[in-house]
PDB file of N, CA and C in Angstrom:
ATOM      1  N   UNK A   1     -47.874  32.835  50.487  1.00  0.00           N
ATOM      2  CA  UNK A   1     -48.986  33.408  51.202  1.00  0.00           C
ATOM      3  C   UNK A   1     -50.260  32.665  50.815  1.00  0.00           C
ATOM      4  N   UNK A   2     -50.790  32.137  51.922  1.00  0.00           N
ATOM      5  CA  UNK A   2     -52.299  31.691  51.355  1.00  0.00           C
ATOM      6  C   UNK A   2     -53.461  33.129  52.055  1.00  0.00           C
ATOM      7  N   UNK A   3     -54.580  32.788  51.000  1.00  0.00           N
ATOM      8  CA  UNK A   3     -55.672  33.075  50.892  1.00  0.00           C
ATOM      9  C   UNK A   3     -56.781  33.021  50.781  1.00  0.00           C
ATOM     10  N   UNK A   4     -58.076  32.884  51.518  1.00  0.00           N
ATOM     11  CA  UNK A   4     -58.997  32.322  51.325  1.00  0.00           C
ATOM     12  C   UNK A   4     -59.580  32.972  49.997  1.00  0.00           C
ATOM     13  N   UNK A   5     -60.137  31.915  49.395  1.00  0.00           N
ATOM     14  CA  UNK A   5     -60.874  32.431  48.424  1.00  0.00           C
ATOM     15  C   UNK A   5     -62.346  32.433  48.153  1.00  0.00           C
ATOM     16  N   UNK A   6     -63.318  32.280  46.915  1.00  0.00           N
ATOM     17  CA  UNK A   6     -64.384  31.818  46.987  1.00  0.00           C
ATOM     18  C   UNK A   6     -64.885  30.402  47.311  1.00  0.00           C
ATOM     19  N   UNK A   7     -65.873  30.030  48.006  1.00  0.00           N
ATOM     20  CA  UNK A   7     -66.243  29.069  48.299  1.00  0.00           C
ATOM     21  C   UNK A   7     -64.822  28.197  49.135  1.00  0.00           C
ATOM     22  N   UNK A   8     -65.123  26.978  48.417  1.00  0.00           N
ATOM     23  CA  UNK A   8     -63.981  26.022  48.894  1.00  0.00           C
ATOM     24  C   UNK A   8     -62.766  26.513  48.339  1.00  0.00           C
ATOM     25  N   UNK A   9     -62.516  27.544  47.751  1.00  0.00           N
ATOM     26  CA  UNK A   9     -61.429  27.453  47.045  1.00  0.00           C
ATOM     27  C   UNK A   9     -60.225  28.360  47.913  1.00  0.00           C
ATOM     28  N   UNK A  10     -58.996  28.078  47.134  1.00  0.00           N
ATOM     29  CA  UNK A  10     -57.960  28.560  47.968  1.00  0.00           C
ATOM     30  C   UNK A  10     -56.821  29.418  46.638  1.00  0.00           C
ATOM     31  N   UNK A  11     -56.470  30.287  47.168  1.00  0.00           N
ATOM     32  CA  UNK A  11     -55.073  31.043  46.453  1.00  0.00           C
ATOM     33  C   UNK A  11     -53.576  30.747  47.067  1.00  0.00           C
ATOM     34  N   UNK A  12     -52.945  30.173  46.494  1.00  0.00           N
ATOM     35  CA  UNK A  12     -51.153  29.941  46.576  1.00  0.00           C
ATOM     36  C   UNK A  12     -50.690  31.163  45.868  1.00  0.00           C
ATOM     37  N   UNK A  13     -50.265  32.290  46.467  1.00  0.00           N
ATOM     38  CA  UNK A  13     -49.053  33.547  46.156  1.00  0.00           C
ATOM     39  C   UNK A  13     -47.992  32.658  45.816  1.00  0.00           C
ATOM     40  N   UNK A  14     -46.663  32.979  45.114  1.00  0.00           N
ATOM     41  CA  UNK A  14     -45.454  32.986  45.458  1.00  0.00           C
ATOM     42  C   UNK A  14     -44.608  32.513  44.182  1.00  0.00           C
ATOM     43  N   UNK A  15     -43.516  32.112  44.399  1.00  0.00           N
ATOM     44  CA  UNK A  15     -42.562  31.564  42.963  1.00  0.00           C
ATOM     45  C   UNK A  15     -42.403  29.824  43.172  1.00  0.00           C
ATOM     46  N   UNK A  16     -42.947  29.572  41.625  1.00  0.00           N
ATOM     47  CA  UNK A  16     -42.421  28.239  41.253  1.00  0.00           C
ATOM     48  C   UNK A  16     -40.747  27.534  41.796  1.00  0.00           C
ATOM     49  N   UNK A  17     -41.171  26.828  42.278  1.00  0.00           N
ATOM     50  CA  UNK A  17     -39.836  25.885  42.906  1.00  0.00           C
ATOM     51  C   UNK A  17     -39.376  24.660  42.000  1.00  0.00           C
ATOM     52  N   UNK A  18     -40.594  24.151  41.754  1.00  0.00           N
ATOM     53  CA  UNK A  18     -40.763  22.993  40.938  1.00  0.00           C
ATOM     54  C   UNK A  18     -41.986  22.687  40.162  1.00  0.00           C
ATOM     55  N   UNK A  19     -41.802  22.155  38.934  1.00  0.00           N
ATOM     56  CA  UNK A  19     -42.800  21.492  38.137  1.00  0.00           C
ATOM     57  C   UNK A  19     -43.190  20.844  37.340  1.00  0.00           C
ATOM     58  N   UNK A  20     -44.325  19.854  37.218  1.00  0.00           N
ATOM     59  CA  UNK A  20     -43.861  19.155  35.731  1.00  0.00           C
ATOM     60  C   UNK A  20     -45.692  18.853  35.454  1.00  0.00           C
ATOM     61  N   UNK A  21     -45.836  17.479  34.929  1.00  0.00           N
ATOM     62  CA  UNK A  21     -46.826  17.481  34.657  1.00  0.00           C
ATOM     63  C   UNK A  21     -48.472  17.190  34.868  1.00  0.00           C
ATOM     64  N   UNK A  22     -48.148  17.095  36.796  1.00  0.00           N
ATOM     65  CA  UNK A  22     -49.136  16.695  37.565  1.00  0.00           C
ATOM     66  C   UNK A  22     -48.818  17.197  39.199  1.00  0.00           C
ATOM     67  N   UNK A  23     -48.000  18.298  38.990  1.00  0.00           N
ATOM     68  CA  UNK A  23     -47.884  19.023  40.160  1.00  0.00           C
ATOM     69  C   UNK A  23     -46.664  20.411  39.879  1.00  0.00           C
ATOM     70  N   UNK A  24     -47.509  21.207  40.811  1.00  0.00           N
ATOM     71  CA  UNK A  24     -46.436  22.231  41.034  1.00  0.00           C
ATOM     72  C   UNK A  24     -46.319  22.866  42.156  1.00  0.00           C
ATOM     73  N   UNK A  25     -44.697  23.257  42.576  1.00  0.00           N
ATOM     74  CA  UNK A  25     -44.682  23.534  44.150  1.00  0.00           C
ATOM     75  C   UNK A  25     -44.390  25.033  43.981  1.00  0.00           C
ATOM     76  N   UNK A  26     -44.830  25.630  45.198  1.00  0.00           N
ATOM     77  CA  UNK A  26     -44.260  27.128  45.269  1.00  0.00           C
ATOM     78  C   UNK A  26     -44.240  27.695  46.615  1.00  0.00           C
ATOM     79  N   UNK A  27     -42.718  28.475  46.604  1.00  0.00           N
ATOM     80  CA  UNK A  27     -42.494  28.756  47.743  1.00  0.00           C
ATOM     81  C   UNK A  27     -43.413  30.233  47.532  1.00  0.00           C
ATOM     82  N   UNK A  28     -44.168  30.448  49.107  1.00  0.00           N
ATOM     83  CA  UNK A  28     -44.662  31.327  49.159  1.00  0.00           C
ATOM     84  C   UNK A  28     -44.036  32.789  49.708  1.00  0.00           C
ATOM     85  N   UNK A  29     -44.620  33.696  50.199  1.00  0.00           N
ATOM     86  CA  UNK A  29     -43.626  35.335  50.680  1.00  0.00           C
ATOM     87  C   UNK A  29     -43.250  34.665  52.346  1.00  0.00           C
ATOM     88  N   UNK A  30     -44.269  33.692  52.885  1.00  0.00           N
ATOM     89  CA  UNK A  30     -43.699  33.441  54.338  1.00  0.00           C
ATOM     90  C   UNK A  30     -42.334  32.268  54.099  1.00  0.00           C
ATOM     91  N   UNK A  31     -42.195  31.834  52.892  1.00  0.00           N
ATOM     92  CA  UNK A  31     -41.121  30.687  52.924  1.00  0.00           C
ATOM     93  C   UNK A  31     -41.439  29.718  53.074  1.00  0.00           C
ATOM     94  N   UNK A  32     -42.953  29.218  53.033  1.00  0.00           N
ATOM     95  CA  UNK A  32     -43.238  27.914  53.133  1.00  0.00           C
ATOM     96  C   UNK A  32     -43.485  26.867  51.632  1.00  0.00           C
ATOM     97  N   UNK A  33     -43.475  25.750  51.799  1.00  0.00           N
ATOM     98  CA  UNK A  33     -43.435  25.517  50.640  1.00  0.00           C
ATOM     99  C   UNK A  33     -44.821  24.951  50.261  1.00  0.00           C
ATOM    100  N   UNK A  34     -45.657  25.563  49.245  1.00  0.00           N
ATOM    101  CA  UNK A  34     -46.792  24.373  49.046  1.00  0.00           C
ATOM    102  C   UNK A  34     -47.048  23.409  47.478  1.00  0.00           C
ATOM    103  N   UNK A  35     -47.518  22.362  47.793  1.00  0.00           N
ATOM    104  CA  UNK A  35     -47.731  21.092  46.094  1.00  0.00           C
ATOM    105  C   UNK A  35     -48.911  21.512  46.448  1.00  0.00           C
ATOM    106  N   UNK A  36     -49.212  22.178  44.789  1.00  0.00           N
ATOM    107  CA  UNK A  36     -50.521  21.745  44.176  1.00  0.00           C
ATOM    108  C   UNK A  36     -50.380  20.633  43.222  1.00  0.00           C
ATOM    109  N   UNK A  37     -51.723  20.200  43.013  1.00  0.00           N
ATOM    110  CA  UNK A  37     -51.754  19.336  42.284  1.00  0.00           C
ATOM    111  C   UNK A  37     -52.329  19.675  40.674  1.00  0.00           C
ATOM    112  N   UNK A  38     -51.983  19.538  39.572  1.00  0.00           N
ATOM    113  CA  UNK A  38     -52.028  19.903  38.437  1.00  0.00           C
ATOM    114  C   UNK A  38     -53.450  18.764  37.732  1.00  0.00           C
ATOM    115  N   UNK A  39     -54.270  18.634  37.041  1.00  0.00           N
ATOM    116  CA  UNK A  39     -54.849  17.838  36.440  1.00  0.00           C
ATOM    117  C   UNK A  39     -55.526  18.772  34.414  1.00  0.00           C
ATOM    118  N   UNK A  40     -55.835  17.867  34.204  1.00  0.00           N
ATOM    119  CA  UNK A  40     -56.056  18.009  32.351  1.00  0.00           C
ATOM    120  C   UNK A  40     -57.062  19.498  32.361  1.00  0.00           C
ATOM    121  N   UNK A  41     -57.574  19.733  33.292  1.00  0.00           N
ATOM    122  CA  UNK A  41     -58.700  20.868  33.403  1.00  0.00           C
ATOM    123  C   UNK A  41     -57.525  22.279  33.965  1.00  0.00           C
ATOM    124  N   UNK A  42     -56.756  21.763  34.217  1.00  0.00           N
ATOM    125  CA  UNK A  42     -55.891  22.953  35.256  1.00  0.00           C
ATOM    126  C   UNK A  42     -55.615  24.375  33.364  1.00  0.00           C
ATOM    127  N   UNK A  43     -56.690  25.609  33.962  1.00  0.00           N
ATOM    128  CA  UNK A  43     -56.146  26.533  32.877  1.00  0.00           C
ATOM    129  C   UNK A  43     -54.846  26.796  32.986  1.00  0.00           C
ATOM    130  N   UNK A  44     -53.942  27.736  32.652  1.00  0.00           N
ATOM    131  CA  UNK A  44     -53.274  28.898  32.473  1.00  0.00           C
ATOM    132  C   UNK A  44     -53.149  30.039  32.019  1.00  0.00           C
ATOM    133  N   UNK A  45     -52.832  31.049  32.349  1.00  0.00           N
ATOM    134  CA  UNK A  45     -52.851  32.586  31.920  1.00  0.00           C
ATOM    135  C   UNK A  45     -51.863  32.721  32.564  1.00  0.00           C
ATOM    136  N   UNK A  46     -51.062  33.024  31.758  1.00  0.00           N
ATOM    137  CA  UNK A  46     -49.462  34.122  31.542  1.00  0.00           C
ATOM    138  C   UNK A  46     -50.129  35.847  31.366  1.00  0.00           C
ATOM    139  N   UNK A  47     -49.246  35.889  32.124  1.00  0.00           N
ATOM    140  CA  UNK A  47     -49.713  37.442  32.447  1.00  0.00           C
ATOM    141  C   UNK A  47     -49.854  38.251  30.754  1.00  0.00           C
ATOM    142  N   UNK A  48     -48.313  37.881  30.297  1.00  0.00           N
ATOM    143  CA  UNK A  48     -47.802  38.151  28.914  1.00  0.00           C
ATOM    144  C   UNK A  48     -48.106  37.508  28.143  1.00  0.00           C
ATOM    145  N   UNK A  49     -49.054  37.675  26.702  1.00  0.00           N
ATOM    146  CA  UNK A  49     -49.713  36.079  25.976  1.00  0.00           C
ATOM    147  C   UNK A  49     -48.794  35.829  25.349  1.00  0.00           C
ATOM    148  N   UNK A  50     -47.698  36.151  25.027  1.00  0.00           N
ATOM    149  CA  UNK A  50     -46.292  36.333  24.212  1.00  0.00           C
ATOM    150  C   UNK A  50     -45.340  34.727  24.873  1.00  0.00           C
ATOM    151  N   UNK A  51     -46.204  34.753  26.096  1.00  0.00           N
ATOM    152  CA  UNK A  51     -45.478  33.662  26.886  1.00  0.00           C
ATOM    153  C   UNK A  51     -45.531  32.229  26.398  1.00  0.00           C
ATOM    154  N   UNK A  52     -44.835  31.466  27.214  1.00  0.00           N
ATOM    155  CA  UNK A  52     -45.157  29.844  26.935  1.00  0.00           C
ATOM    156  C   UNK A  52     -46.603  29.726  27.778  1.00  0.00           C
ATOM    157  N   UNK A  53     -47.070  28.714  27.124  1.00  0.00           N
ATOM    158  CA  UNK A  53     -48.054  27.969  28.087  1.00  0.00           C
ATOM    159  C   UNK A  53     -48.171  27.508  29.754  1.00  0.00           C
ATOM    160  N   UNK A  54     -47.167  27.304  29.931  1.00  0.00           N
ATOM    161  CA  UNK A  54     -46.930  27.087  31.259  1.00  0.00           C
ATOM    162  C   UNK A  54     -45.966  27.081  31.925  1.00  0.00           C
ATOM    163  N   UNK A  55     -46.243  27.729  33.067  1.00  0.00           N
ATOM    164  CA  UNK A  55     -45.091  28.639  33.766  1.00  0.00           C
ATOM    165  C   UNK A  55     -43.689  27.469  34.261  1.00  0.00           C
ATOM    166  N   UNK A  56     -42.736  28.132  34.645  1.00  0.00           N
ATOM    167  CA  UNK A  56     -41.265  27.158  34.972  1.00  0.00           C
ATOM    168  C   UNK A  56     -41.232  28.051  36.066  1.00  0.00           C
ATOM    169  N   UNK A  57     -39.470  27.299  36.577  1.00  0.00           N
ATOM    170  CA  UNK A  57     -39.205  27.606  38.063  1.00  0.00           C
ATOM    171  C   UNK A  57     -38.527  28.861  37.688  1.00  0.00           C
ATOM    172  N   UNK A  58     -39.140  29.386  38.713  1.00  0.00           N
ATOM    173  CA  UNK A  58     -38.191  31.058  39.098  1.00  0.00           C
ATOM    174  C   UNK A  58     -40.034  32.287  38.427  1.00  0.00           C
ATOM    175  N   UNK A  59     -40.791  31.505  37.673  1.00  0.00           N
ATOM    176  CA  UNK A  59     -42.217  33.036  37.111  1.00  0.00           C
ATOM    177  C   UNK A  59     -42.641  32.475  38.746  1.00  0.00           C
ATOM    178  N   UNK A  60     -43.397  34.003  38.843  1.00  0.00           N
ATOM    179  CA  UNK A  60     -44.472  34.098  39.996  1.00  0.00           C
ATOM    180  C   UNK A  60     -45.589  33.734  39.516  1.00  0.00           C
ATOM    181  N   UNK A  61     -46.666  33.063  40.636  1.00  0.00           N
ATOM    182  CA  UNK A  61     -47.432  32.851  40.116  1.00  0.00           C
ATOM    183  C   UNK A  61     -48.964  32.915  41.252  1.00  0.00           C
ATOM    184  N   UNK A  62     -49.875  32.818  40.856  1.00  0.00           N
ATOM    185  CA  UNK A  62     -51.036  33.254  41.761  1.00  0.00           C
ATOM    186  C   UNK A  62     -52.098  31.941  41.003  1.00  0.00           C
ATOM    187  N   UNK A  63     -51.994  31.110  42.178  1.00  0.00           N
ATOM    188  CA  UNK A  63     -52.880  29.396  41.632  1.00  0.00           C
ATOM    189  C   UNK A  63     -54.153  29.630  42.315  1.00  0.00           C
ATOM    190  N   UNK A  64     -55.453  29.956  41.642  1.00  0.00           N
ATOM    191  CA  UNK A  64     -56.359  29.105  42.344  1.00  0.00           C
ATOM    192  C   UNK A  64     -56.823  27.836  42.202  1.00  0.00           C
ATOM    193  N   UNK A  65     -56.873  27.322  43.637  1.00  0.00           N
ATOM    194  CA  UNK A  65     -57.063  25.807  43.743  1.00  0.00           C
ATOM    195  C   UNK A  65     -58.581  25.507  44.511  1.00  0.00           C
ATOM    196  N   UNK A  66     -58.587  24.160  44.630  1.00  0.00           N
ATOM    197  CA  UNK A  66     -60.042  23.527  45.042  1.00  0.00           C
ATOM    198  C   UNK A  66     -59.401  22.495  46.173  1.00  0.00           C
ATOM    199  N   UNK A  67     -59.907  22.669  47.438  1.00  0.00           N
ATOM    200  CA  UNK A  67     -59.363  22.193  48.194  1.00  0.00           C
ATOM    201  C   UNK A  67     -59.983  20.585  48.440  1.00  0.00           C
ATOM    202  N   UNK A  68     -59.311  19.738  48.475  1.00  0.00           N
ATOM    203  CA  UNK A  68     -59.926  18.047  48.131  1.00  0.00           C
ATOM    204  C   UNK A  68     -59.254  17.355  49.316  1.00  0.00           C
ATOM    205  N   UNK A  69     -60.006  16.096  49.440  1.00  0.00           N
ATOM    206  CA  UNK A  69     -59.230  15.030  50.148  1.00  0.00           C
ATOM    207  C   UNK A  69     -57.356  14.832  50.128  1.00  0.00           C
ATOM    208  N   UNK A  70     -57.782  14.867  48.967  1.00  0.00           N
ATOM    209  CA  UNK A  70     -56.022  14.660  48.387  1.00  0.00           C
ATOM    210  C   UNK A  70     -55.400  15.449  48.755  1.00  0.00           C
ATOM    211  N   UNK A  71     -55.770  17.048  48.794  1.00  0.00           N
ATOM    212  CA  UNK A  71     -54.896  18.165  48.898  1.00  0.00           C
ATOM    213  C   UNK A  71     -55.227  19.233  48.425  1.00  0.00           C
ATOM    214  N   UNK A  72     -54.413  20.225  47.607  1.00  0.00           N
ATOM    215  CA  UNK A  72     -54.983  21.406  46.920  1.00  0.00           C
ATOM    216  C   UNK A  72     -54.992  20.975  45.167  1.00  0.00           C
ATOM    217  N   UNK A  73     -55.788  20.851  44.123  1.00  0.00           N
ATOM    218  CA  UNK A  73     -55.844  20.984  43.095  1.00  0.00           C
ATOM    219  C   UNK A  73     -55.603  22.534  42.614  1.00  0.00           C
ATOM    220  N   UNK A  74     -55.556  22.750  41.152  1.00  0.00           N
ATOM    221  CA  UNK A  74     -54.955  24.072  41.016  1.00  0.00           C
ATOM    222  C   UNK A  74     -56.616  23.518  39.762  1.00  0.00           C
ATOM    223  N   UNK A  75     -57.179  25.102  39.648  1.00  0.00           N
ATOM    224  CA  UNK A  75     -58.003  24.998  38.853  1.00  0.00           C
ATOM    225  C   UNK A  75     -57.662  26.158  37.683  1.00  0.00           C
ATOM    226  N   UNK A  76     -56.916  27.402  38.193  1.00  0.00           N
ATOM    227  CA  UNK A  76     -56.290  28.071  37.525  1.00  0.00           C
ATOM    228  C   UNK A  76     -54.787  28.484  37.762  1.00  0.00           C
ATOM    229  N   UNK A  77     -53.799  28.728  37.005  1.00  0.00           N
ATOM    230  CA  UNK A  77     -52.877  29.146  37.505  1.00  0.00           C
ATOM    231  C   UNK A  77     -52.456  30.803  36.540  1.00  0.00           C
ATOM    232  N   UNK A  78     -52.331  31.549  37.229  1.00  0.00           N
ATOM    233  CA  UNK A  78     -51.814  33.053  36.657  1.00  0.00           C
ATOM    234  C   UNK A  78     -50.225  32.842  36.838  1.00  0.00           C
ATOM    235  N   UNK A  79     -49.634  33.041  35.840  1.00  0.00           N
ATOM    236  CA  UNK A  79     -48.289  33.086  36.008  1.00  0.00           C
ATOM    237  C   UNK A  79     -47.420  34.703  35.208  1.00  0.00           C
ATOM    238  N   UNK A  80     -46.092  34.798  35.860  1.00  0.00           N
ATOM    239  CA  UNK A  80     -45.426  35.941  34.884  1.00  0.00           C
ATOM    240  C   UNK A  80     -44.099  35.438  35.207  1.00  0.00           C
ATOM    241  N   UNK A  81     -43.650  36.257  34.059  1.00  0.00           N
ATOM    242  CA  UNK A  81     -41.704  36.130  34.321  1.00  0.00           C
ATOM    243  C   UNK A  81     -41.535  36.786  35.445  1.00  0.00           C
ATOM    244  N   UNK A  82     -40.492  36.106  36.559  1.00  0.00           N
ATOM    245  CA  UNK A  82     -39.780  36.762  37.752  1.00  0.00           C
ATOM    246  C   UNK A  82     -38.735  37.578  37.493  1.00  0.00           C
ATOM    247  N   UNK A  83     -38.430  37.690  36.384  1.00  0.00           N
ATOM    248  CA  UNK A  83     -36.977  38.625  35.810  1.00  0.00           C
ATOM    249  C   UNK A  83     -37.924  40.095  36.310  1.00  0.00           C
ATOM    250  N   UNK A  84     -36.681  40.982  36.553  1.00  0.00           N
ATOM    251  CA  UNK A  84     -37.503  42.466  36.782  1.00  0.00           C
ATOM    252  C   UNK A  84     -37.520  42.978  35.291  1.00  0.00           C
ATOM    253  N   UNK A  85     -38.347  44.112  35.101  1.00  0.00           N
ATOM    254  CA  UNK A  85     -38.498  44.245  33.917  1.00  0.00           C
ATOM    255  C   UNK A  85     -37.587  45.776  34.102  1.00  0.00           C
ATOM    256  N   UNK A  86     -36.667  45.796  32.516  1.00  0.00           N
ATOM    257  CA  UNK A  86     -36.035  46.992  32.197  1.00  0.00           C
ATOM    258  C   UNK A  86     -36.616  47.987  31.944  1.00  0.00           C
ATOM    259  N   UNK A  87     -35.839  49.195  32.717  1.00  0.00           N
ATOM    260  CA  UNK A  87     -36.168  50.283  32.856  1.00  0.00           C
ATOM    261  C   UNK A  87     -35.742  50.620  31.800  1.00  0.00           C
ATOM    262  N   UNK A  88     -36.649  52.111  31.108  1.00  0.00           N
ATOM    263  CA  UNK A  88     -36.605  52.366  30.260  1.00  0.00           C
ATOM    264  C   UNK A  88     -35.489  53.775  29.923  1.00  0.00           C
TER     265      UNK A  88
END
């Protein structure tokens, strides 16, 4: 799902497909697929601080990006585990 955001900026909904160290793709809730682009400034926040640093394929995740010539940059990325969590 995209979203407009502030200013130039843009939100990618959805789950990690792929990633490494200068891009990450994610399929969104419509099934489309989008590459952001990752750079040395790109934060992270794990929902859980317990987490790794940066999210893998299968956590959801909510990227805001900066929309450029090139494409979408990611300036933040929010990520969590996609596992459902046990009921108690």
């Amino acid at each position: 799902m995209w979203a407009a955001a502030h200013g130039s900026g843009q939100h990618v909904l959805g789950v990690v497909t792929a990633i490494d160290t200068t891009h990450i793709e994610v399929k969104t809730q419509k099934g489309q697929s989008v590459s952001v682009r990752l750079t040395d400034k790109t934060l992270y926040k794990a929902k859980n601080h317990k987490m790794k640093t940066m999210p893998k394929v299968g956590d959801r995740v909510v990227i805001e990006a900066e929309k450029e010539t090139t494409g979408l940059v990611a300036t933040e990325v929010h990520f969590s585990d996609s596992k459902p969590k046990p009921t108690p």
